[in-house]
Protein backbone atom coordinates (compact mmCIF):
# COMPACT_ATOMS: atom_id res chain seq x y z
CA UNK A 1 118.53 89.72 74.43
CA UNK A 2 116.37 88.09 77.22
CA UNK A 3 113.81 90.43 78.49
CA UNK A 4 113.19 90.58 82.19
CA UNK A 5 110.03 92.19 83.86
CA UNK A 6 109.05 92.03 87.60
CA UNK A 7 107.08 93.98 90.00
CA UNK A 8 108.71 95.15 93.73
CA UNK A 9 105.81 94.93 95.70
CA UNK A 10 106.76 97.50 99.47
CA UNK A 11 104.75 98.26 102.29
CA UNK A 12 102.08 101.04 101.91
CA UNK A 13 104.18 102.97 105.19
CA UNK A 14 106.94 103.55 102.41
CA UNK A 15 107.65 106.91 102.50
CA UNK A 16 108.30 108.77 99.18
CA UNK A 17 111.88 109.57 100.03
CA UNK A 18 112.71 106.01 100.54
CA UNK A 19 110.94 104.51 97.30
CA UNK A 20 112.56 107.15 95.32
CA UNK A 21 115.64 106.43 96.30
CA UNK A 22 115.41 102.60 96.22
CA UNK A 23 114.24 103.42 92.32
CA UNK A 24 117.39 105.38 91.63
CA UNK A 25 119.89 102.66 93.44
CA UNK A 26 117.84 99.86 90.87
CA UNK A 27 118.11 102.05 87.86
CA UNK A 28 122.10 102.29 88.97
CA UNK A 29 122.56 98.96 89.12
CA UNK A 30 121.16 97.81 86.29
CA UNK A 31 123.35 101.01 84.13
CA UNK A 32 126.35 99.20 86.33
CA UNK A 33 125.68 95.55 85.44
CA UNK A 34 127.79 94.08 83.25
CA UNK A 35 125.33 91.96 81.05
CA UNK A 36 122.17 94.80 81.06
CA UNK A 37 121.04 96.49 78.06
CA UNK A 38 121.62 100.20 78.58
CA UNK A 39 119.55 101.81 76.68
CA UNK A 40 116.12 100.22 77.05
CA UNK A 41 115.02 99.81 80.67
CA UNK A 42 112.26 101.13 83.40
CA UNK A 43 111.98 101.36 86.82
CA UNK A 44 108.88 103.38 87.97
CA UNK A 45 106.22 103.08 90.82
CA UNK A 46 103.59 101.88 88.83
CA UNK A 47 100.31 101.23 91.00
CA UNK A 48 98.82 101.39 94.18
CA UNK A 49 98.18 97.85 95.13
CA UNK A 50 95.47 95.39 97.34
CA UNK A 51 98.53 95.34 99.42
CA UNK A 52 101.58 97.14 98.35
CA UNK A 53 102.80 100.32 96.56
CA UNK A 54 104.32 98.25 93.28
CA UNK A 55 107.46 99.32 91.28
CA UNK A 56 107.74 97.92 88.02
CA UNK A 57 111.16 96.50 86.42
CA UNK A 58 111.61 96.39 83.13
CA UNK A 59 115.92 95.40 81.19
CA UNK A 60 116.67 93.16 78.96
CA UNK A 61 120.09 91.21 79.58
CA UNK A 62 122.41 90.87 76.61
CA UNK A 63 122.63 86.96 76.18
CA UNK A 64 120.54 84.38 74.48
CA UNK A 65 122.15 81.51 76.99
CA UNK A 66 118.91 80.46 79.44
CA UNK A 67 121.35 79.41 82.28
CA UNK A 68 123.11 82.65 82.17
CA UNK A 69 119.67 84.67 81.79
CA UNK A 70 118.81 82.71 85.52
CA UNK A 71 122.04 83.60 87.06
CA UNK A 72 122.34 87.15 86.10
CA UNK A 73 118.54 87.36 86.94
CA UNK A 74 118.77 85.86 90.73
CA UNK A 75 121.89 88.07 90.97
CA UNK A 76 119.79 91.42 90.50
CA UNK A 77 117.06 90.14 91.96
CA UNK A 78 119.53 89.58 95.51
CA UNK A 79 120.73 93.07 94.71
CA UNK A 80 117.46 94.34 94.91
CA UNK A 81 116.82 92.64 98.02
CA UNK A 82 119.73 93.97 99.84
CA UNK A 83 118.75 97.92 98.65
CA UNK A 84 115.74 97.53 100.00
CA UNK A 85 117.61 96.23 103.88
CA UNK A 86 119.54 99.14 103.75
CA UNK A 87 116.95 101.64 103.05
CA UNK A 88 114.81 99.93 105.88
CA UNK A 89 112.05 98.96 103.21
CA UNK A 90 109.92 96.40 103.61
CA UNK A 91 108.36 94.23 101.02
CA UNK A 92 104.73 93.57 100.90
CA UNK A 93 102.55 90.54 101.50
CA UNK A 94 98.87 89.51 100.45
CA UNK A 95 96.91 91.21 103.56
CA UNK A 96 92.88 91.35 104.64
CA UNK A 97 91.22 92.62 107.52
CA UNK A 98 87.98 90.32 108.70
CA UNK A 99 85.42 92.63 110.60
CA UNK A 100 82.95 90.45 112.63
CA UNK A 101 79.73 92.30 113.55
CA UNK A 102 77.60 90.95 116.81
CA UNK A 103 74.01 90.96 116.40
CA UNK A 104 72.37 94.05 117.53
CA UNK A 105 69.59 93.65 119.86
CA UNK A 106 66.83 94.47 117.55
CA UNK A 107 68.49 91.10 114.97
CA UNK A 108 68.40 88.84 118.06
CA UNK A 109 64.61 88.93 117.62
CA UNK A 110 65.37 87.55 113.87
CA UNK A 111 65.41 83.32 113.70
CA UNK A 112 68.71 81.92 112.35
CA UNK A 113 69.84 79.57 109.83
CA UNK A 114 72.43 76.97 110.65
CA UNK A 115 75.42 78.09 108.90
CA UNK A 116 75.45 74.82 106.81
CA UNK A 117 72.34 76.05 105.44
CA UNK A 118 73.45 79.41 104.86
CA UNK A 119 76.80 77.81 102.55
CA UNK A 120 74.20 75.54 100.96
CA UNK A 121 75.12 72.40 102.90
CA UNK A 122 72.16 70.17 104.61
């Protein structure tokens, strides 16, 4: 047995419904694939991420062949992919939001370094 564990990574806009269901479709599929261990397997939202509400995957595949372990992997792995278009969910990338503050009038009154003196640089 090969184990395979992965995290889905959506969009924080998710709703409930929607992740739910997309957990019960995976949890099918795997129960329906041919080469998946039945009775040892998890697929639960896990954590609230930087980025993304994260659902853990957890099977094992029933073969000790590496090329077939890849195959049946990128297989579920497309599956997955295709749930998630037809539930409309999207899946999550690395985000940040930069704030720049202006100077307030009472800071304009303050000298300032060049920046290459603030990173260290001369």
């Amino acid at each position: 047995m090969r184990r395979q564990r992965f995290l889905i990574q959506v969009t924080y806009d998710t709703p409930r419904k929607k992740l739910e269901e997309l957990m019960a479709r995976i949890k099918q599929m795997i129960v329906d694939h041919p080469m998946t261990n039945k009775t040892n397997f998890n697929v639960r939202f896990n954590d609230f991420g930087e980025s993304s509400l994260n659902l853990l995957v957890y099977f094992h595949l029933e073969t000790t062949d590496y090329s077939a372990e890849l195959e049946w992997r990128e297989e579920i792995l497309l599956r997955i992919m295709d749930l998630a278009k037809q539930l409309s969910i999207d899946f999550a990338f690395p985000t940040r939001t930069l704030v720049i503050e202006t100077p307030s009038a009472t800071d304009a009154d303050v000298p300032q370094a060049p920046i290459g003196a603030v990173l260290g640089r001369r």
